[in-house]
N, C-alpha and C. Protein backbone atom coordinates (compact mmCIF):
# COMPACT_ATOMS: atom_id res chain seq x y z
N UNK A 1 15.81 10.02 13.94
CA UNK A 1 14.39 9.75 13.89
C UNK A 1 13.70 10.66 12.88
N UNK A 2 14.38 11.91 12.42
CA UNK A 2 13.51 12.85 12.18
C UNK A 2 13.68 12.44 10.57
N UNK A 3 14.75 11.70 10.11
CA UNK A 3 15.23 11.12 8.67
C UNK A 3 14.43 10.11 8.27
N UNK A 4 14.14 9.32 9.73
CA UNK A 4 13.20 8.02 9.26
C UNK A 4 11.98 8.57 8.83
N UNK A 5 11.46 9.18 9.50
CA UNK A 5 10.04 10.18 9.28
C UNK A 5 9.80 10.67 8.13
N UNK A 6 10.69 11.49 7.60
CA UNK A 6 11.05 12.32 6.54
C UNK A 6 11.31 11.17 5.22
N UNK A 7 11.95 10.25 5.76
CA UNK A 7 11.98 9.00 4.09
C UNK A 7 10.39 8.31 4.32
N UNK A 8 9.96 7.90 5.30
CA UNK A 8 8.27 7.15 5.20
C UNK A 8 7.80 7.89 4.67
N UNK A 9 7.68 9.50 5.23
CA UNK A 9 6.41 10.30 4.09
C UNK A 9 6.73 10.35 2.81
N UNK A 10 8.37 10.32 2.61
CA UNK A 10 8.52 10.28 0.72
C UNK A 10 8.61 9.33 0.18
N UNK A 11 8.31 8.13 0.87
CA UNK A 11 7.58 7.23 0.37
C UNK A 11 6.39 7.23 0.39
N UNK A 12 5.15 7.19 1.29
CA UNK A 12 4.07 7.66 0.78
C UNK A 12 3.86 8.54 0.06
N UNK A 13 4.55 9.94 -0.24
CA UNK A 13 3.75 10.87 -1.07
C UNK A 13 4.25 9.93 -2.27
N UNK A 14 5.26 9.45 -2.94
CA UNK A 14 5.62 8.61 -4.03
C UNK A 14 4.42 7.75 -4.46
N UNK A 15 3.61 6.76 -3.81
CA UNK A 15 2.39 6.49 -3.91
C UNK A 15 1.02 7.23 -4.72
N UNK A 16 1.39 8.19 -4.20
CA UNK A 16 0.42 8.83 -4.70
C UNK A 16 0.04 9.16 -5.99
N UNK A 17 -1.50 9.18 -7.06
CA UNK A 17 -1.06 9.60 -8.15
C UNK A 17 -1.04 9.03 -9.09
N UNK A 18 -0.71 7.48 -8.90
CA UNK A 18 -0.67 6.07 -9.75
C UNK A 18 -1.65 5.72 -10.28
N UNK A 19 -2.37 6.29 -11.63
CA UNK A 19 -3.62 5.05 -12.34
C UNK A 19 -3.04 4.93 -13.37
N UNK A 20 -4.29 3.85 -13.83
CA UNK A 20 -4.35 2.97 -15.02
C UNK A 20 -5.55 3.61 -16.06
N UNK A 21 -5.81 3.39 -16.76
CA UNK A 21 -7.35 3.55 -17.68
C UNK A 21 -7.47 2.36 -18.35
N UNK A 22 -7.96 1.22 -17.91
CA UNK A 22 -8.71 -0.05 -18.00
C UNK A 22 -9.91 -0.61 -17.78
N UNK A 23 -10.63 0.86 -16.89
CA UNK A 23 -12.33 0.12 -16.50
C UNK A 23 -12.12 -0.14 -14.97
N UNK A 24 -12.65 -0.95 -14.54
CA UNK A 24 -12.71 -1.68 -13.82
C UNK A 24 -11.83 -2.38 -13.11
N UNK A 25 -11.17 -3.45 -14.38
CA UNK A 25 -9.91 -3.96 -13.72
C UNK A 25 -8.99 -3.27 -13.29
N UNK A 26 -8.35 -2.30 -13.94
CA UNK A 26 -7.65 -1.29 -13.55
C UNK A 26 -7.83 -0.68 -12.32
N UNK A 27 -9.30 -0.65 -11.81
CA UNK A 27 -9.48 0.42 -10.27
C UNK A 27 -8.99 -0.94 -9.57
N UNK A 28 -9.55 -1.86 -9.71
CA UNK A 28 -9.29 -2.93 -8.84
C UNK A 28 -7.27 -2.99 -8.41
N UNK A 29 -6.47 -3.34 -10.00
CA UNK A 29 -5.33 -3.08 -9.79
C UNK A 29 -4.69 -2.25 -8.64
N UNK A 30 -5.02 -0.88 -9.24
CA UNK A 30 -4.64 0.24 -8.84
C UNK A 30 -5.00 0.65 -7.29
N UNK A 31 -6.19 0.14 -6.53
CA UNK A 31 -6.05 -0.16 -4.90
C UNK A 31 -5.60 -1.54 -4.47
N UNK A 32 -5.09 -1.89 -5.11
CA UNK A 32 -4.44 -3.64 -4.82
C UNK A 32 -2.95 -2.53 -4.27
N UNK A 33 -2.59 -1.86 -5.37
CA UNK A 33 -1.26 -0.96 -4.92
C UNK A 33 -1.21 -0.23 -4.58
N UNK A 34 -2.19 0.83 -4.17
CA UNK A 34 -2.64 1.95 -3.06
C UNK A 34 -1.76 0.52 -1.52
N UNK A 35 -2.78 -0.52 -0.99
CA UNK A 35 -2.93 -1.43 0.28
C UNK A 35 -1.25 -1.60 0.13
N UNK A 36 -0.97 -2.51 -1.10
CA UNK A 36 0.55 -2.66 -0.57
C UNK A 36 1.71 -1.36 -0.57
N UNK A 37 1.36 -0.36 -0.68
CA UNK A 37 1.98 0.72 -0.28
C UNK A 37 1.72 0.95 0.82
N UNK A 38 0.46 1.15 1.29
CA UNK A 38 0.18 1.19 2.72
C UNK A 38 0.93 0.31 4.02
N UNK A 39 0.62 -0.96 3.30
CA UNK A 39 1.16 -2.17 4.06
C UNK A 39 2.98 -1.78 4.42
N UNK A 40 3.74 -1.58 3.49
CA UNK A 40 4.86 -1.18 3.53
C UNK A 40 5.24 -0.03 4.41
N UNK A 41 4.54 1.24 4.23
CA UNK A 41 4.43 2.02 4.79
C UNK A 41 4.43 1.58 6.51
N UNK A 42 3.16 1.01 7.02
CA UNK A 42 3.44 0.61 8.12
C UNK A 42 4.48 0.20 8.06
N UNK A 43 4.88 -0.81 8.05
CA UNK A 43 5.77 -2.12 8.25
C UNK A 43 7.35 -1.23 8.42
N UNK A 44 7.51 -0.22 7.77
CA UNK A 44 9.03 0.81 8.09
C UNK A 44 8.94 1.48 9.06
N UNK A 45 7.20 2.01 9.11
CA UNK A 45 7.26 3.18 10.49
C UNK A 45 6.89 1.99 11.93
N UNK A 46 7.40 0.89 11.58
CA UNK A 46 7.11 -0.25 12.89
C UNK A 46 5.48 -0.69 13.13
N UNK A 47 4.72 -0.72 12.60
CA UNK A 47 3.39 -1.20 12.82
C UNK A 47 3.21 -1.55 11.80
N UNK A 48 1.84 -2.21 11.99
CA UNK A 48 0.85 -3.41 11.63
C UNK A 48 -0.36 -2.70 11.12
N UNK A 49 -0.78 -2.63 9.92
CA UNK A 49 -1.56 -1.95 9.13
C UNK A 49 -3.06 -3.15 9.57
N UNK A 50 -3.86 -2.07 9.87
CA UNK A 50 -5.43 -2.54 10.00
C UNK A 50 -5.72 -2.56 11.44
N UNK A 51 -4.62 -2.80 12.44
CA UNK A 51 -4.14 -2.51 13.95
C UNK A 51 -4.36 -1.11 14.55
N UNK A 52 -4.88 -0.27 14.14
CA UNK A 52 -4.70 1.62 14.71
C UNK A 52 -5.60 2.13 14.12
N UNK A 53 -6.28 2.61 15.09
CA UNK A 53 -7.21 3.92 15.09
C UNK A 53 -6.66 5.19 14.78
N UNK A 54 -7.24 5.97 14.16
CA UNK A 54 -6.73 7.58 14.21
C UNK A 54 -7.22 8.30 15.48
N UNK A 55 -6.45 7.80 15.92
CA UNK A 55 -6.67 8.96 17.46
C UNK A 55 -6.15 9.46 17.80
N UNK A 56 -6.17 9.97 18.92
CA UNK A 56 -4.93 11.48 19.01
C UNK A 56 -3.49 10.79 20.05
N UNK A 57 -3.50 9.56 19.71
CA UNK A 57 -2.20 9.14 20.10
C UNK A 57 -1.40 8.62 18.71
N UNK A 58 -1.90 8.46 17.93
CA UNK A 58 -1.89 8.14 16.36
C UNK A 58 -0.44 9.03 16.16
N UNK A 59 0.92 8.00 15.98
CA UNK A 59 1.79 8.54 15.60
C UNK A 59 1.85 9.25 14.52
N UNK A 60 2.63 10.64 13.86
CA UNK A 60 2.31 11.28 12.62
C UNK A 60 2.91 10.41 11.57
N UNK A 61 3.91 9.36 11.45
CA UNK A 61 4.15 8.79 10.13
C UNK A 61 3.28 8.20 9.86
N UNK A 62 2.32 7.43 10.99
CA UNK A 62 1.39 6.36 10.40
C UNK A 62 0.18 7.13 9.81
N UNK A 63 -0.32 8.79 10.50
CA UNK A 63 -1.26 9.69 9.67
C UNK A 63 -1.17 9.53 8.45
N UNK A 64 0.34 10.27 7.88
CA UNK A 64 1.27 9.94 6.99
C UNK A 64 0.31 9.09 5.88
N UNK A 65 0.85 7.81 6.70
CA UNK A 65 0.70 6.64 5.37
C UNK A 65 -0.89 6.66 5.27
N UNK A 66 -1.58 6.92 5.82
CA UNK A 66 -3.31 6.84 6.08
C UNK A 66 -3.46 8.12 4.96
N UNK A 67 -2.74 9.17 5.23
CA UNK A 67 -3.69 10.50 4.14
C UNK A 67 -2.75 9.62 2.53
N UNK A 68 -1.51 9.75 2.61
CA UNK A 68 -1.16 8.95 0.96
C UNK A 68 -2.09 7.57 0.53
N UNK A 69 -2.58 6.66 1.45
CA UNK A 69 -3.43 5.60 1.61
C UNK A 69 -4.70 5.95 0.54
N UNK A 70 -5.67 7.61 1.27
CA UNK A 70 -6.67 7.99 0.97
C UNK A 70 -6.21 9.19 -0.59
N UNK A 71 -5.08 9.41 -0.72
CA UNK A 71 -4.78 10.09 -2.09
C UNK A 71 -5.29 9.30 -3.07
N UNK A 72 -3.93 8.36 -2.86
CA UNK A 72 -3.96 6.95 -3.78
C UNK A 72 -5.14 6.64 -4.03
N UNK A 73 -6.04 6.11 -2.80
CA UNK A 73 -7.31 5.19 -3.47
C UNK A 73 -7.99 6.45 -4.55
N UNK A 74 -8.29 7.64 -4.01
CA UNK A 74 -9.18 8.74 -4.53
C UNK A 74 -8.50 9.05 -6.40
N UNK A 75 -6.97 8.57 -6.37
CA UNK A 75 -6.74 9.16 -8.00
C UNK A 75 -7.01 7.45 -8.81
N UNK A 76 -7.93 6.45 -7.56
CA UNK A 76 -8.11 5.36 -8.60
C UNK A 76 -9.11 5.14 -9.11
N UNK A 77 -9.70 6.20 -8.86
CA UNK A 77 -11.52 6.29 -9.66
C UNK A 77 -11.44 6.86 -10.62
N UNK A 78 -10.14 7.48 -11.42
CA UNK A 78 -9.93 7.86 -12.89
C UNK A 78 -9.93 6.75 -13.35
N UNK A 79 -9.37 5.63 -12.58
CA UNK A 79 -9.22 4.57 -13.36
C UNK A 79 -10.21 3.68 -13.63
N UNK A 80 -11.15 3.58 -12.91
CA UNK A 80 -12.63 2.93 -12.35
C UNK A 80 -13.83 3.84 -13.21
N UNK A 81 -13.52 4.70 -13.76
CA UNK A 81 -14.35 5.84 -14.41
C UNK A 81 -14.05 6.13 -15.91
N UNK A 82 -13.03 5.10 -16.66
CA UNK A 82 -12.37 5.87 -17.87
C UNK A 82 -12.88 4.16 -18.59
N UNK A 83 -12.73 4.83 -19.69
CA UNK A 83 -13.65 3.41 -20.66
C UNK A 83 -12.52 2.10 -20.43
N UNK A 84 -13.40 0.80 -20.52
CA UNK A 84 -12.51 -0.54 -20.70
C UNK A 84 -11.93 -0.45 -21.91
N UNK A 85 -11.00 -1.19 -21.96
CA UNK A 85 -10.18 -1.32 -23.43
C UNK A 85 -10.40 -2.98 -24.13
């Protein structure tokens, strides 16, 4: 269990980090693939993304995929912020 754990978070931290510099389209891109990382993310640690609250029963892989979730979107406003081409 502690391997499965340990490969979901290095897959989320892998996520992390990913832009484009396109404008606009690009931010758009770039959380299109933040979600399906997320989506994946669930889907290995056994749940259903959009299904769970962060609460304090909130398993730690699915935290996990929620803080790489909120990396991701946050390094896609370089991309949303840098001139169109």
């Amino acid at each position: 269990m502690r391997q499965a754990v340990a490969a979901l978070l290095g897959m989320c931290l892998a996520l992390q980090g990913h832009t484009a510099s396109a404008g606009p389209a690009a931010y758009a891109i770039c959380q299109t693939g933040c979600n399906a990382g997320v989506v994946a993310c669930y889907t290995a640690a056994g749940a259903t993304f959009g299904t769970m609250t962060a609460g304090a029963g909130t398993p730690l892989v699915i935290i996990g995929c929620n803080t790489a979730l909120g990396t991701c979107m946050a390094a896609c406003v370089a991309a949303g912020l840098s001139p169109t081409l």
